[in-house]
PDB file of N, CA and C in Angstrom:
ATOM      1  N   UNK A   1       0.834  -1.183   0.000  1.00  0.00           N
ATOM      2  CA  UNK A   1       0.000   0.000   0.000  1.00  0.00           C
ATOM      3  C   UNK A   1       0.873   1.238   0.000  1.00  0.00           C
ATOM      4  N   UNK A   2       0.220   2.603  -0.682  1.00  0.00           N
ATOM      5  CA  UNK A   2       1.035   3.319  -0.800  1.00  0.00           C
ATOM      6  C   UNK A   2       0.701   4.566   0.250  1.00  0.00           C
ATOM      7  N   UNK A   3       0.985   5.519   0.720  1.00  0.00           N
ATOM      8  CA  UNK A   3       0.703   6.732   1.708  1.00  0.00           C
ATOM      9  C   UNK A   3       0.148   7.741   0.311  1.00  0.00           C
ATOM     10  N   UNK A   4      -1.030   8.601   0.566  1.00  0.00           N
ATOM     11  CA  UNK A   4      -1.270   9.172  -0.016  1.00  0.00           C
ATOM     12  C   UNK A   4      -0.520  10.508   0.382  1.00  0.00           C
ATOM     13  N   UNK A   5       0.126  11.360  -0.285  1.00  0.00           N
ATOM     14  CA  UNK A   5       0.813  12.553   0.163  1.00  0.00           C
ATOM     15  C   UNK A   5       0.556  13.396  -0.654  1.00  0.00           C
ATOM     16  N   UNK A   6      -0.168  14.686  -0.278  1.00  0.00           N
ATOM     17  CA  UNK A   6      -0.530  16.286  -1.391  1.00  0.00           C
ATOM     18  C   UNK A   6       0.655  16.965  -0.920  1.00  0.00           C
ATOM     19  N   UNK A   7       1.023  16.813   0.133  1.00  0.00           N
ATOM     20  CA  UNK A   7       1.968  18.124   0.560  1.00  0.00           C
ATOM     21  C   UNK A   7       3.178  18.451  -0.442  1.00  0.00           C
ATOM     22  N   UNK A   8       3.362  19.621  -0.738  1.00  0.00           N
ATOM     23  CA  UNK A   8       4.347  20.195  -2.130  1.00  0.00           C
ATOM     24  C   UNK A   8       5.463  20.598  -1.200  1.00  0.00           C
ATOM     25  N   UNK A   9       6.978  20.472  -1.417  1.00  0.00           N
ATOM     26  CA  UNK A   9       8.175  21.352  -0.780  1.00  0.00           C
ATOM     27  C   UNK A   9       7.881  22.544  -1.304  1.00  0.00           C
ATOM     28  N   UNK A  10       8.154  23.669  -1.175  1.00  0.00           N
ATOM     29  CA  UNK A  10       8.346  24.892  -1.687  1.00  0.00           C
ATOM     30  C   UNK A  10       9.932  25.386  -0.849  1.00  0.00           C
ATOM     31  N   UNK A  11      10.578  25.651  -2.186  1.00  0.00           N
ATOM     32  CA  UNK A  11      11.928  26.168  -1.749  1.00  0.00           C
ATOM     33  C   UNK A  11      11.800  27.730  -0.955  1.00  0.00           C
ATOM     34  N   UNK A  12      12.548  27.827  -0.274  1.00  0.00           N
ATOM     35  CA  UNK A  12      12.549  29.092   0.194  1.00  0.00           C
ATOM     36  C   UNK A  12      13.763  29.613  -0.795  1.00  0.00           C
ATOM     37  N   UNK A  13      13.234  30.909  -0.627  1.00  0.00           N
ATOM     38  CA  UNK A  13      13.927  32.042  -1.403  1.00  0.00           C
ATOM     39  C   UNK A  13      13.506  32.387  -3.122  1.00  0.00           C
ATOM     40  N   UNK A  14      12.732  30.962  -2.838  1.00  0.00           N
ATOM     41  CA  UNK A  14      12.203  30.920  -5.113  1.00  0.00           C
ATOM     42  C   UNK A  14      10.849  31.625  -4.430  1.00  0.00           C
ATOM     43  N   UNK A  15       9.753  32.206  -5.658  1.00  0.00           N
ATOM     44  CA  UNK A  15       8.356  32.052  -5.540  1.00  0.00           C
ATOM     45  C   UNK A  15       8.017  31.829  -7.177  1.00  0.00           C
ATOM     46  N   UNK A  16       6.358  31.520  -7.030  1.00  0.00           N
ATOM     47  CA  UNK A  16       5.763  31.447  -7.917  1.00  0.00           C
ATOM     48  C   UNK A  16       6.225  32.666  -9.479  1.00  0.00           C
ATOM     49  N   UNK A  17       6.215  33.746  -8.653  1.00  0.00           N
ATOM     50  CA  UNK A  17       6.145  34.544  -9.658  1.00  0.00           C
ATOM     51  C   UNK A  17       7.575  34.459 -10.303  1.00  0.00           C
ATOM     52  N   UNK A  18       8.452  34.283  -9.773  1.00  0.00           N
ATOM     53  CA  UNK A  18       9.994  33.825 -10.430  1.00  0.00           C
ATOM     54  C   UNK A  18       9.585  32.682 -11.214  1.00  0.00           C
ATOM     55  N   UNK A  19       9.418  31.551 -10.813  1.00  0.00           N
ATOM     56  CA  UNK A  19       9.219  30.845 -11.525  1.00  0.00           C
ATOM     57  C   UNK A  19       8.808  30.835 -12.905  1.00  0.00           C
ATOM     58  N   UNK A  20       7.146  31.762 -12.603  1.00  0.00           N
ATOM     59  CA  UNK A  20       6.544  31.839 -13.599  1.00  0.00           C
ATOM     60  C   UNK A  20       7.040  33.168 -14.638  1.00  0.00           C
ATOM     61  N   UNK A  21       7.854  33.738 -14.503  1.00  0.00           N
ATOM     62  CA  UNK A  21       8.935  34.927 -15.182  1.00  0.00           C
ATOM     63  C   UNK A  21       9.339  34.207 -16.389  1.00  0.00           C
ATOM     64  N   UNK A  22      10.066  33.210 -16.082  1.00  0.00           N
ATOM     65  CA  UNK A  22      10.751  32.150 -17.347  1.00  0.00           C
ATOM     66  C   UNK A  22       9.712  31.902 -18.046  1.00  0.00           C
ATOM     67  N   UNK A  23       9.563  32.209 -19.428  1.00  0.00           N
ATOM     68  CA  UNK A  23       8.527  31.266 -20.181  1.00  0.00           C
ATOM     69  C   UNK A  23       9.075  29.907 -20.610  1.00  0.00           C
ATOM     70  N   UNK A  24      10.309  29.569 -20.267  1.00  0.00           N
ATOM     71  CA  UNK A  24      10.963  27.907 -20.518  1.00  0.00           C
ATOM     72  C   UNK A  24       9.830  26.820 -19.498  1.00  0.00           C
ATOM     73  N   UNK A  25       9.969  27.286 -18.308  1.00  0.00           N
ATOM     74  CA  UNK A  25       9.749  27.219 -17.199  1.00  0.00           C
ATOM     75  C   UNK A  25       8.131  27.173 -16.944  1.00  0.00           C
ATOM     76  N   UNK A  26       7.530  27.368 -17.025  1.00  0.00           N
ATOM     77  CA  UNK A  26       5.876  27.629 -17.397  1.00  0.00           C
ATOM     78  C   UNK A  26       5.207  26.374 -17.859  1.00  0.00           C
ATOM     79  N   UNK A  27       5.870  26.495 -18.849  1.00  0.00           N
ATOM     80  CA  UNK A  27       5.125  24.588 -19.550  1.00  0.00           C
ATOM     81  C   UNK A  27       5.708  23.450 -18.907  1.00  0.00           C
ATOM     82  N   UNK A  28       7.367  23.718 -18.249  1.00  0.00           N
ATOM     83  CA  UNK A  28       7.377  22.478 -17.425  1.00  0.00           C
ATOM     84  C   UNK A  28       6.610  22.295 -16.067  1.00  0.00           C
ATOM     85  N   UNK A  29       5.948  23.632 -15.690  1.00  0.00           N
ATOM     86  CA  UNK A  29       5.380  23.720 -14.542  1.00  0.00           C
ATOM     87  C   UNK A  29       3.923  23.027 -14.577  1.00  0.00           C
ATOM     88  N   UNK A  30       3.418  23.699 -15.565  1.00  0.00           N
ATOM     89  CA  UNK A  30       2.061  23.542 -15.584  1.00  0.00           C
ATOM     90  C   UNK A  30       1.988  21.913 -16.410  1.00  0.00           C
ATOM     91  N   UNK A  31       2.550  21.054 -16.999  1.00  0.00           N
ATOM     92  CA  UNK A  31       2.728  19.866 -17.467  1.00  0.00           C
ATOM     93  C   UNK A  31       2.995  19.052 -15.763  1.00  0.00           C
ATOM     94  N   UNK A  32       3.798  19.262 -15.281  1.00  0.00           N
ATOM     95  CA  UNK A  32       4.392  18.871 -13.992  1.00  0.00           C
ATOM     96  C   UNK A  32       3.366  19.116 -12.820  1.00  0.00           C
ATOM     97  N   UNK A  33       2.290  20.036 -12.702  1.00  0.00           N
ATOM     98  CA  UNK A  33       1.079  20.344 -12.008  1.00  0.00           C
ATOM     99  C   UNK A  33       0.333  18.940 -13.006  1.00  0.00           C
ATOM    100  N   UNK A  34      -0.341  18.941 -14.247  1.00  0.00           N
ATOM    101  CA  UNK A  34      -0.701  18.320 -14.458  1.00  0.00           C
ATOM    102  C   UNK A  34      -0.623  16.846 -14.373  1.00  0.00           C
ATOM    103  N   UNK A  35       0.400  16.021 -14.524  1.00  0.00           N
ATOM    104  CA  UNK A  35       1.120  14.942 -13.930  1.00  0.00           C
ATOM    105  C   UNK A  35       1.024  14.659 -12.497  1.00  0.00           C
ATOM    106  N   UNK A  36       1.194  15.624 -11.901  1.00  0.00           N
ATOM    107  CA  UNK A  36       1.325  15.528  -9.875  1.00  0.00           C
ATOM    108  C   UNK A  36      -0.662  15.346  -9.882  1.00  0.00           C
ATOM    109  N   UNK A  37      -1.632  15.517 -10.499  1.00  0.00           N
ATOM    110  CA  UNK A  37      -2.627  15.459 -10.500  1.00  0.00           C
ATOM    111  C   UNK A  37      -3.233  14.374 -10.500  1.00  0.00           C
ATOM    112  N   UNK A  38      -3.181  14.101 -11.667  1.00  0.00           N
ATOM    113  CA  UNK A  38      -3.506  12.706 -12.856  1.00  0.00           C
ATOM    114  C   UNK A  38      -2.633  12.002 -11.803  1.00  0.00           C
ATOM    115  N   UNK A  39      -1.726  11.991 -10.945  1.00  0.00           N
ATOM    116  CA  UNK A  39      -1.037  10.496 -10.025  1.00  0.00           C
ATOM    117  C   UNK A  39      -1.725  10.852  -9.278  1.00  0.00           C
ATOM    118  N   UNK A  40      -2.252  11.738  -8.330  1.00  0.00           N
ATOM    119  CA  UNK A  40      -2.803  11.757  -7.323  1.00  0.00           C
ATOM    120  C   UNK A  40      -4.243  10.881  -7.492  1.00  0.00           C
ATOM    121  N   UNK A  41      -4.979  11.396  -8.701  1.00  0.00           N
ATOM    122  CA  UNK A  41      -6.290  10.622  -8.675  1.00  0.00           C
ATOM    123  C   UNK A  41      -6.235   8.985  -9.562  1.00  0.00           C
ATOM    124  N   UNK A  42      -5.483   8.951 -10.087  1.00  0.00           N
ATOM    125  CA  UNK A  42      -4.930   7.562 -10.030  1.00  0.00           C
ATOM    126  C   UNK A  42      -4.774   6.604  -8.682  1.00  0.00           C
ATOM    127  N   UNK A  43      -4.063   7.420  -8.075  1.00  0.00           N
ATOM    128  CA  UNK A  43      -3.856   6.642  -6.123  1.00  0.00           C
ATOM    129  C   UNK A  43      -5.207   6.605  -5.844  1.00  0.00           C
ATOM    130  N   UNK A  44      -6.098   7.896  -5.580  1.00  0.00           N
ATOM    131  CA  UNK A  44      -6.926   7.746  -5.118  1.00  0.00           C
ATOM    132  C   UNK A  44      -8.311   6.424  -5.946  1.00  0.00           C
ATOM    133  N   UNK A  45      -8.415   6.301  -7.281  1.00  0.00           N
ATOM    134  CA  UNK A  45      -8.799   5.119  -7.749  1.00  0.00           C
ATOM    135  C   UNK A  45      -8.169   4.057  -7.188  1.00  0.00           C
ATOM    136  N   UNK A  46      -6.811   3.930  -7.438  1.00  0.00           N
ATOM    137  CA  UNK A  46      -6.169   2.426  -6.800  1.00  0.00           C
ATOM    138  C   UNK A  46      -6.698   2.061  -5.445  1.00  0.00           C
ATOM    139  N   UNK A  47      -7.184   2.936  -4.929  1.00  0.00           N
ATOM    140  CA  UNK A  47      -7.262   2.519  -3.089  1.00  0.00           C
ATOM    141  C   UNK A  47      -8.682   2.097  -3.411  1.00  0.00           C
ATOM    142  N   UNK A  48      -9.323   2.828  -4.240  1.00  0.00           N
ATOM    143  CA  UNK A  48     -10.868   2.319  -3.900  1.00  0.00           C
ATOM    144  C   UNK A  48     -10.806   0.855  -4.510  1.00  0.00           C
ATOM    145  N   UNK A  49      -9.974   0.823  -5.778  1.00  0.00           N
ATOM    146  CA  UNK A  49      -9.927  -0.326  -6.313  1.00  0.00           C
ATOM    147  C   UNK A  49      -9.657  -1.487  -5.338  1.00  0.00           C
ATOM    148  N   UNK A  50      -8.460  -1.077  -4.584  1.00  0.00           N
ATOM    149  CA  UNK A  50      -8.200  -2.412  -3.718  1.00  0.00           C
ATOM    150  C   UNK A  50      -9.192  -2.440  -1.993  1.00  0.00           C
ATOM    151  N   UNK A  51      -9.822  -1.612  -2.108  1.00  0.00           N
ATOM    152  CA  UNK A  51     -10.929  -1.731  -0.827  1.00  0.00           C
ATOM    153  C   UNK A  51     -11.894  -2.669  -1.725  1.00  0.00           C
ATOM    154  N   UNK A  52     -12.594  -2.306  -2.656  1.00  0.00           N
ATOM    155  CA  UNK A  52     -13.428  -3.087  -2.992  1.00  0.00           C
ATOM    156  C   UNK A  52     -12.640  -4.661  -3.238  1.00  0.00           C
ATOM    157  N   UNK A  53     -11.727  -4.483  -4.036  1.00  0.00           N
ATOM    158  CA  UNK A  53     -11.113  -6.134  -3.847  1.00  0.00           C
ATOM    159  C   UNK A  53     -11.152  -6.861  -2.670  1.00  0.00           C
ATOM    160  N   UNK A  54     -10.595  -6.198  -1.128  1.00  0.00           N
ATOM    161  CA  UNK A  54     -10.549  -6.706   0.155  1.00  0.00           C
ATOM    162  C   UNK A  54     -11.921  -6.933   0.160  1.00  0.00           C
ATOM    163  N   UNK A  55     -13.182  -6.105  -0.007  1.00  0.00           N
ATOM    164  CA  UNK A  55     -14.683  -6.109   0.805  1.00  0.00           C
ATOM    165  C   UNK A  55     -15.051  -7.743  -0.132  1.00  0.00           C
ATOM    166  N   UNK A  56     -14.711  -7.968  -1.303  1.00  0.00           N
ATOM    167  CA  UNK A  56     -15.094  -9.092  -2.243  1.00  0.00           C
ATOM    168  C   UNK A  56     -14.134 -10.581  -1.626  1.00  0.00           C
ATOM    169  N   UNK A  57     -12.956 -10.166  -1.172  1.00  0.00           N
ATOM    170  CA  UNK A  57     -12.305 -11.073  -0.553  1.00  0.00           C
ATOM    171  C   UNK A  57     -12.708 -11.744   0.839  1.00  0.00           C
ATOM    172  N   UNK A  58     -13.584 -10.950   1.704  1.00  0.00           N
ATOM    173  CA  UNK A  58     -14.152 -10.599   2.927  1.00  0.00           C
ATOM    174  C   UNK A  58     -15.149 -11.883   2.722  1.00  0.00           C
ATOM    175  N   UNK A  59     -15.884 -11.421   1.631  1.00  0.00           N
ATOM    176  CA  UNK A  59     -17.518 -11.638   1.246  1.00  0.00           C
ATOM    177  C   UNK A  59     -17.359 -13.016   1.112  1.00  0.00           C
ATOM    178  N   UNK A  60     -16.026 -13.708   0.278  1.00  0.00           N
ATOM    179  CA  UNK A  60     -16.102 -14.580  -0.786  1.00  0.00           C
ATOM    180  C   UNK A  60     -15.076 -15.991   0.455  1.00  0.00           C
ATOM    181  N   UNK A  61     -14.855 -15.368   1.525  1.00  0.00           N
ATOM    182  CA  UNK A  61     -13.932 -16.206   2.809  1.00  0.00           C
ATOM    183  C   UNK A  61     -12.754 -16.144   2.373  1.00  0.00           C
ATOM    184  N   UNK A  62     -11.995 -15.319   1.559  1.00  0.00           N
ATOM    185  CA  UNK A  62     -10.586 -15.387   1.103  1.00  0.00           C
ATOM    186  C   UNK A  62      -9.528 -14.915   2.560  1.00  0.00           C
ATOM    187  N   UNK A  63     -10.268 -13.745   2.623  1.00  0.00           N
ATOM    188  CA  UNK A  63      -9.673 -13.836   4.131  1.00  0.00           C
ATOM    189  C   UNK A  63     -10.631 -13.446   4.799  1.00  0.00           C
ATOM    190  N   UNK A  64      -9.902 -13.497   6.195  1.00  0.00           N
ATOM    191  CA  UNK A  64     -10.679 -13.922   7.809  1.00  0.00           C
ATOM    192  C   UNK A  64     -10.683 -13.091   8.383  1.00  0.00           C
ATOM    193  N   UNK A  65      -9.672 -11.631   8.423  1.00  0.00           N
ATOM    194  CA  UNK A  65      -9.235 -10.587   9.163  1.00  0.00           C
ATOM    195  C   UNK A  65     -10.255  -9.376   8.763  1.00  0.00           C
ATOM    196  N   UNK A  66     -11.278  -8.925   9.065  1.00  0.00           N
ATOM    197  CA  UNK A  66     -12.825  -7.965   9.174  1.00  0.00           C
ATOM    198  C   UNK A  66     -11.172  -6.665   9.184  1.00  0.00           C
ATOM    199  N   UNK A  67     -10.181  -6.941  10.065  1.00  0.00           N
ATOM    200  CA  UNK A  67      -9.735  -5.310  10.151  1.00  0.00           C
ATOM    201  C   UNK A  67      -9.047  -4.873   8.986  1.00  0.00           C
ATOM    202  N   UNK A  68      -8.305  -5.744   8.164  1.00  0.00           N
ATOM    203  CA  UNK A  68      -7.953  -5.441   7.339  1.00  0.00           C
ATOM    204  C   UNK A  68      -9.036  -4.989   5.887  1.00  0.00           C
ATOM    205  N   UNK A  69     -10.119  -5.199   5.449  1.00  0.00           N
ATOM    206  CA  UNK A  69     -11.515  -5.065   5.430  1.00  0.00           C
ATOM    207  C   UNK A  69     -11.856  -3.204   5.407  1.00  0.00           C
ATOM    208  N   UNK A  70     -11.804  -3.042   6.963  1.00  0.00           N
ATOM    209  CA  UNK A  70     -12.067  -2.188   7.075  1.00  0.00           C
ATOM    210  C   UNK A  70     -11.269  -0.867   7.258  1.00  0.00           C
ATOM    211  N   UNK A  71      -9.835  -1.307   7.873  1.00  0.00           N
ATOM    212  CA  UNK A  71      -9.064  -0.524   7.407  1.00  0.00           C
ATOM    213  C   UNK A  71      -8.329  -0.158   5.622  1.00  0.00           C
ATOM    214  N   UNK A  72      -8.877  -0.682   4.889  1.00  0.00           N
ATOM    215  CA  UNK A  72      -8.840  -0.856   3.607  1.00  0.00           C
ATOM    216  C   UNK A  72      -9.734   0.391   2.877  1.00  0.00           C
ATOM    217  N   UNK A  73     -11.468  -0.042   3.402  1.00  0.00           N
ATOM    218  CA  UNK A  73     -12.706   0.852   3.422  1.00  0.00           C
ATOM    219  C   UNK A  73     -12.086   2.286   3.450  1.00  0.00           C
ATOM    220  N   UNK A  74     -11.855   1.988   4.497  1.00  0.00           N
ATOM    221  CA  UNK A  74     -11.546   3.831   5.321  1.00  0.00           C
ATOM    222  C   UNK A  74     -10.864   4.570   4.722  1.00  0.00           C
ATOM    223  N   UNK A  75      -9.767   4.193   4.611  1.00  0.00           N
ATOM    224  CA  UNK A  75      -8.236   4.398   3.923  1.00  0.00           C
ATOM    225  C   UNK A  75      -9.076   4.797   2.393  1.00  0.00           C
ATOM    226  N   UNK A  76      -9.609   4.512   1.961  1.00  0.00           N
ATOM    227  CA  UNK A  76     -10.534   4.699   0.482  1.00  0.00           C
ATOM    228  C   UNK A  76     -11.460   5.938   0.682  1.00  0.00           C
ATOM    229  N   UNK A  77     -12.167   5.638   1.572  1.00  0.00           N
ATOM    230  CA  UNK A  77     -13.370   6.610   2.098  1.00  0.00           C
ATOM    231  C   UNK A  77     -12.572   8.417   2.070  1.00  0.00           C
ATOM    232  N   UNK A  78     -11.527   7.804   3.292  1.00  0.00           N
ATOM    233  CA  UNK A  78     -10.785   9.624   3.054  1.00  0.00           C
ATOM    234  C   UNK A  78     -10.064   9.824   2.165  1.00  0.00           C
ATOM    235  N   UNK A  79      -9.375   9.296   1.628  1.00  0.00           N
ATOM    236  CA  UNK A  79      -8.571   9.913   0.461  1.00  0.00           C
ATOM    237  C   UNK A  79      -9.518  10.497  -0.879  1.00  0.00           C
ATOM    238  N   UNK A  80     -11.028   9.774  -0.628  1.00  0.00           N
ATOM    239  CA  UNK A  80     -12.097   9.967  -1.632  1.00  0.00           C
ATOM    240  C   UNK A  80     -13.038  11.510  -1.217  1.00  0.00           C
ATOM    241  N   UNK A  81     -13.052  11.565   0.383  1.00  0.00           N
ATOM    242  CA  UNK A  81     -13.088  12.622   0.819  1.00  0.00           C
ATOM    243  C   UNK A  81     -12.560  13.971   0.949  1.00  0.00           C
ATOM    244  N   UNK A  82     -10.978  13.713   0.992  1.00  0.00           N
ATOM    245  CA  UNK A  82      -9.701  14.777   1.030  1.00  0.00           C
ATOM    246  C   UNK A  82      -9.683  15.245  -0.228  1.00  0.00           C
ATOM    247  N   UNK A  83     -10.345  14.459  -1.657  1.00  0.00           N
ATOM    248  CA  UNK A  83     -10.147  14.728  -2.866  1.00  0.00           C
ATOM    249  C   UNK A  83     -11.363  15.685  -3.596  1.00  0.00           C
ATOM    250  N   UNK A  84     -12.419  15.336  -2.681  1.00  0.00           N
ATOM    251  CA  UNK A  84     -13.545  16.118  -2.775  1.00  0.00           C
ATOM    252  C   UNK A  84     -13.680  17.717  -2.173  1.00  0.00           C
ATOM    253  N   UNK A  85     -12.453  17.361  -0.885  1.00  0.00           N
ATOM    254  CA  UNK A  85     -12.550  19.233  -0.295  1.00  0.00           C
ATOM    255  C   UNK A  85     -11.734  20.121  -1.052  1.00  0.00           C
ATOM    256  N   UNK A  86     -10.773  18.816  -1.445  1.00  0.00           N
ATOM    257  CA  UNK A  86      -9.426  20.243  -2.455  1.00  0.00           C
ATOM    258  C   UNK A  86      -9.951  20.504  -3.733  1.00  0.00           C
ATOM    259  N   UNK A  87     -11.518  19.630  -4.581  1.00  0.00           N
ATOM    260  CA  UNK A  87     -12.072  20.066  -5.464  1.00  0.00           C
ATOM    261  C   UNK A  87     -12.949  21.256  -4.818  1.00  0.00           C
ATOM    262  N   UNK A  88     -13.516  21.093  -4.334  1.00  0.00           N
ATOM    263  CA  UNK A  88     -14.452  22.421  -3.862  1.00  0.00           C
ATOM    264  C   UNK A  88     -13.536  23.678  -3.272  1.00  0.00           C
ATOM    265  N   UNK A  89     -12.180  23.574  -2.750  1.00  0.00           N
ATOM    266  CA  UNK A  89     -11.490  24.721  -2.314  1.00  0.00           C
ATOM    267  C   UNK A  89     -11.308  25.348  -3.248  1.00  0.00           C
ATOM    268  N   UNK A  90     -10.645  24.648  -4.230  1.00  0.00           N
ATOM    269  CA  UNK A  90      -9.881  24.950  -5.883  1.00  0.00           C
ATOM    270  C   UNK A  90     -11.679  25.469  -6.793  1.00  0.00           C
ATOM    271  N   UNK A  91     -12.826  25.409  -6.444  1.00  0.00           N
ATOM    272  CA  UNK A  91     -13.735  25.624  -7.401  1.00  0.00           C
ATOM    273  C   UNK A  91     -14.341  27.027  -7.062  1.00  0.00           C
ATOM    274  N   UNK A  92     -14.373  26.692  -5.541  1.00  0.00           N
ATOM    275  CA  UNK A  92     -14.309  28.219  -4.181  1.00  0.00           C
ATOM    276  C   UNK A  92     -13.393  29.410  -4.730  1.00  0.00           C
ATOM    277  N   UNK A  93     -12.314  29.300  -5.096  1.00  0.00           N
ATOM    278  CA  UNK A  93     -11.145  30.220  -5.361  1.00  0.00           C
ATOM    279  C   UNK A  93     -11.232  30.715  -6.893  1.00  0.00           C
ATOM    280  N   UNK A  94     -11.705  29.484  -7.730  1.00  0.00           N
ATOM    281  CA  UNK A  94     -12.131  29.797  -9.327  1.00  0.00           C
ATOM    282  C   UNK A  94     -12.901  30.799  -9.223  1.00  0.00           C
ATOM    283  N   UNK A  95     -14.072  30.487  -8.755  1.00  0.00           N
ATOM    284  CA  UNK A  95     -15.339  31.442  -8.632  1.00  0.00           C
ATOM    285  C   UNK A  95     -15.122  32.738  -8.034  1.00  0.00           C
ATOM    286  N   UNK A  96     -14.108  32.669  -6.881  1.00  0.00           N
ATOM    287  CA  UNK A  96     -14.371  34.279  -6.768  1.00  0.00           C
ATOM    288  C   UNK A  96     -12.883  35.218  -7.664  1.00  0.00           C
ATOM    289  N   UNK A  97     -12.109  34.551  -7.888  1.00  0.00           N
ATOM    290  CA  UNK A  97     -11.686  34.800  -9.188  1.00  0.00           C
ATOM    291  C   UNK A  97     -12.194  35.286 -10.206  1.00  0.00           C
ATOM    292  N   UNK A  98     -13.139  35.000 -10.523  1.00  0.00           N
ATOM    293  CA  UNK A  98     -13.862  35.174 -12.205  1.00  0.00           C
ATOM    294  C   UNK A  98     -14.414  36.415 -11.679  1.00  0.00           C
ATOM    295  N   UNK A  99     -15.403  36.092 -10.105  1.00  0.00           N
ATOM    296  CA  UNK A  99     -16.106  37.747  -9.138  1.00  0.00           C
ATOM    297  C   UNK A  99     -14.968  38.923  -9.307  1.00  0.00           C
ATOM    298  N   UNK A 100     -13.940  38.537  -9.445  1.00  0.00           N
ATOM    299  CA  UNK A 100     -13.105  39.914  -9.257  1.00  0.00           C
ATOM    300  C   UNK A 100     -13.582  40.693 -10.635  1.00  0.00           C
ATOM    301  N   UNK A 101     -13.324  42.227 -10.194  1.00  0.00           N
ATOM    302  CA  UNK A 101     -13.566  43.293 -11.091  1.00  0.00           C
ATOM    303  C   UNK A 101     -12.547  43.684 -11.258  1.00  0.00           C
ATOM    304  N   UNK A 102     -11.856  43.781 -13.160  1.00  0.00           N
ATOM    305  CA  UNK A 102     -10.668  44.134 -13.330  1.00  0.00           C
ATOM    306  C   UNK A 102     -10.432  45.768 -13.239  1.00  0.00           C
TER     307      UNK A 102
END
């Protein structure tokens, strides 16, 4: 099993806007945002994938252990949850974005 992890390093002394200064730099960013994404919700499929495998393994007497089962569930449940608040934060921030008056 793998640890689900969002947390980003951010170097001290760089920022965004340096970064984003380089136009070299820009498309590897935003390709590299895109990628760090697409793996994240990949993980988060894989876990549901293998909860439901355990709950079918459960069902079917493959195994005997209910905790592994349910620590499987869970482990699925929040990462399916955690993925749902950083969509609504990120949709929260779109929206009042677009509200701004230039």
């Amino acid at each position: 099993m793998q640890n689900l992890s969002i947390a980003v390093p951010i170097k001290s002394g760089s920022s965004a806007l340096e970064a984003a200064g380089n136009q070299g730099r820009v498309g590897q960013l935003t390709s590299s945002f895109a990628d760090y994404l697409h793996q994240a919700i990949q993980e988060v499929s894989n876990l549901q994938k293998e909860a439901d495998l355990t709950a079918a393994q459960l069902a079917t007497g493959e195994i005997k252990d209910i905790h592994q089962a349910m620590i499987a569930a869970e482990k699925a449940s929040l990462t399916l949850q955690l993925t749902i608040q950083i969509r609504n934060k990120v949709l929260d921030a779109y929206h009042e974005i677009m509200r701004m008056q230039v």
